[in-house]
C-alpha atoms as a PDB file:
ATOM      1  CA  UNK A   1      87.658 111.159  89.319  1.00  0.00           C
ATOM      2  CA  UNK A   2      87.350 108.926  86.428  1.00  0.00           C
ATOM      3  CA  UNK A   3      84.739 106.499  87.380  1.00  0.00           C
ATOM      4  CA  UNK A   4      84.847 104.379  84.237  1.00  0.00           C
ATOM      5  CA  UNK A   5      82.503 101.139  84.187  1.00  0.00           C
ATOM      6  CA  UNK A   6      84.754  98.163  83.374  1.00  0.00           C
ATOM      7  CA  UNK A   7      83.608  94.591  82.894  1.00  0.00           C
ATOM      8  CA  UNK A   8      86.410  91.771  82.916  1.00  0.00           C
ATOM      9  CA  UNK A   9      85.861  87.764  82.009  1.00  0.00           C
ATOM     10  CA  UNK A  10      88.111  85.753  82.793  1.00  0.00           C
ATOM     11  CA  UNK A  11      88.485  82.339  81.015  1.00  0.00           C
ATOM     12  CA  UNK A  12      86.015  83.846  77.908  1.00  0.00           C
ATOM     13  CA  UNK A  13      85.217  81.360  75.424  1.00  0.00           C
ATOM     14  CA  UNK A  14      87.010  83.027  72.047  1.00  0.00           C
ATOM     15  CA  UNK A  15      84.157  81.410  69.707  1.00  0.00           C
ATOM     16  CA  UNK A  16      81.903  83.913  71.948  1.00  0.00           C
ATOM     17  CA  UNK A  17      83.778  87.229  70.355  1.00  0.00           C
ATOM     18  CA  UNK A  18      82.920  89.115  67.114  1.00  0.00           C
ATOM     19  CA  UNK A  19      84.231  88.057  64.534  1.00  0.00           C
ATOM     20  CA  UNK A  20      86.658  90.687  63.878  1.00  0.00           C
ATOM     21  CA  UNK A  21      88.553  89.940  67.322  1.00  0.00           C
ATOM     22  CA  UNK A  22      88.309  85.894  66.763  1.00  0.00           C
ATOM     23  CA  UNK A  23      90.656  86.629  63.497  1.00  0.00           C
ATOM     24  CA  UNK A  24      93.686  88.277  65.366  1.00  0.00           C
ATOM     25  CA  UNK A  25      93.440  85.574  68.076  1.00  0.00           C
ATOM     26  CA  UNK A  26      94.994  82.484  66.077  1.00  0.00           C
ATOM     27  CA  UNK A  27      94.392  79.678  67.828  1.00  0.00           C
ATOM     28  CA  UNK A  28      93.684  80.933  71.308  1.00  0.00           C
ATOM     29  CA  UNK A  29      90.181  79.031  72.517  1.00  0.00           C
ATOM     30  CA  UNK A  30      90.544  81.074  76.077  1.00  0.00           C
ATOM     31  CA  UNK A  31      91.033  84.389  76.574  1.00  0.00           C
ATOM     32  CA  UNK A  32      90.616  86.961  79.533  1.00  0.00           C
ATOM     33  CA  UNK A  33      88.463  89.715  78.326  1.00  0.00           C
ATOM     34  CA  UNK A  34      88.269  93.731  79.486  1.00  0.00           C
ATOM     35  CA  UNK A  35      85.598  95.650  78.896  1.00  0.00           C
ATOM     36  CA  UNK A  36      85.462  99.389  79.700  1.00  0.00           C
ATOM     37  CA  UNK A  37      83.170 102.434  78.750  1.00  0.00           C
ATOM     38  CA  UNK A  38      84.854 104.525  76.154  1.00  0.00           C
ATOM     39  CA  UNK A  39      85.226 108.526  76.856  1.00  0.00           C
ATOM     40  CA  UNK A  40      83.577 111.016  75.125  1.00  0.00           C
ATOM     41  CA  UNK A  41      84.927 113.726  73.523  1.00  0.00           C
ATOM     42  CA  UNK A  42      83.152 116.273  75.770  1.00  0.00           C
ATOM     43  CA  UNK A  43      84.829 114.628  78.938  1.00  0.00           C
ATOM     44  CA  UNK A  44      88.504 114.839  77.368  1.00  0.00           C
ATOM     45  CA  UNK A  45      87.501 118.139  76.635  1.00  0.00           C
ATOM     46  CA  UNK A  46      86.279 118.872  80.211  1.00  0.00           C
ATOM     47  CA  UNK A  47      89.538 116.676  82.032  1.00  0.00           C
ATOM     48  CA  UNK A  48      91.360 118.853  80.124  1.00  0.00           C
ATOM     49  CA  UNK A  49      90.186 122.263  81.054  1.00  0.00           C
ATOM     50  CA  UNK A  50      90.511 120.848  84.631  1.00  0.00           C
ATOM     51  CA  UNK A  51      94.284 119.582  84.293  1.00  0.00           C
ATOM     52  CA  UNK A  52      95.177 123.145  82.589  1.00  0.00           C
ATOM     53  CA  UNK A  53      93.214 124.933  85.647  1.00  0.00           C
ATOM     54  CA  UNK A  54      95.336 122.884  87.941  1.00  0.00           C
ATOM     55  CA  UNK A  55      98.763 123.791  86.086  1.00  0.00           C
ATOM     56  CA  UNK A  56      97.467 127.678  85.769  1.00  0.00           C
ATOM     57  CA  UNK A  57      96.970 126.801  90.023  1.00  0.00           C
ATOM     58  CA  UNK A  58     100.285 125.938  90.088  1.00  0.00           C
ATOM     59  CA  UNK A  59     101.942 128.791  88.644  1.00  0.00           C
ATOM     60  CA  UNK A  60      99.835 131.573  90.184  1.00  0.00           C
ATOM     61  CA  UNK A  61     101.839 133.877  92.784  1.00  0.00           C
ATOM     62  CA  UNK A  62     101.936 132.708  96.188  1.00  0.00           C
ATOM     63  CA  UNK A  63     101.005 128.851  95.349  1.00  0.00           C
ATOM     64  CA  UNK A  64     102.701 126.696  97.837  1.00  0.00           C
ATOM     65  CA  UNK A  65     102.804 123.040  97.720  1.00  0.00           C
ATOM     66  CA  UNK A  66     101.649 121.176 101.118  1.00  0.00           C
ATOM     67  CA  UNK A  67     103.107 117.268 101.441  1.00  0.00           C
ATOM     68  CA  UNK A  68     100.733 114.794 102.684  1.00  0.00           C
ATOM     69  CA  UNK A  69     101.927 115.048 106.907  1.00  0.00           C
ATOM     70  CA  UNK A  70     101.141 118.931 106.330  1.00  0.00           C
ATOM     71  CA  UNK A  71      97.752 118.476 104.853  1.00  0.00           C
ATOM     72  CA  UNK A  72      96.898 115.846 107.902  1.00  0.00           C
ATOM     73  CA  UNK A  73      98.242 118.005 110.885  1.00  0.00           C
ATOM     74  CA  UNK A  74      96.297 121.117 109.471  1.00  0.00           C
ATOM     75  CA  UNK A  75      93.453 119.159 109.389  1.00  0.00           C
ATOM     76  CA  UNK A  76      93.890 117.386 112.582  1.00  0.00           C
ATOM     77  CA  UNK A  77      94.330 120.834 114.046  1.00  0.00           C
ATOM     78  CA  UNK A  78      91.125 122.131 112.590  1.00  0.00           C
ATOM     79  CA  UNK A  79      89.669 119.382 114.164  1.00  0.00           C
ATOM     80  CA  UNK A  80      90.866 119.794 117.488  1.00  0.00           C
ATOM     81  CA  UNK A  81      89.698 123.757 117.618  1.00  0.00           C
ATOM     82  CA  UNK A  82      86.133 121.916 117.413  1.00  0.00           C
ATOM     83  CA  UNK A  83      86.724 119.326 120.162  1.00  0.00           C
ATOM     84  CA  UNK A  84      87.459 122.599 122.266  1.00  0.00           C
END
């Protein structure tokens, strides 16, 4: 679901960072660098109304949990009917 971007250097020259990140690095001259797109607000907001559907999903009357082997024979089954 979360299909962030991410960019990762490894073996960055440290004279190549801001300045800002340079100062808490001593005297590192190599470092290994990860880069990812920050979220915005509006996507917390909207992971969040999906997590709390989920939950309310969860609690609802007659909500039955279905392990992994169940979910694959159903389908397989479904399947089959069409092979028919």
């Amino acid at each position: 679901m979360d299909e962030r971007e991410k960019i990762i250097r490894e073996d960055y020259p440290v004279d190549r960072l801001p300045e800002d990140l340079r100062a808490e690095l001593g005297d590192a001259t190599r470092v290994r660098v990860t880069v990812e797109r920050a979220i915005d607000s509006d996507e917390r907001k909207s992971w969040a109304e999906i997590e709390a559907l989920i939950e309310e999903l969860h609690r609802s009357p007659g909500f039955k949990p279905v392990t992994t082997d169940e979910a694959v024979a159903r389908v397989r089954e479904l399947r089959d009917e069409w092979d028919r």
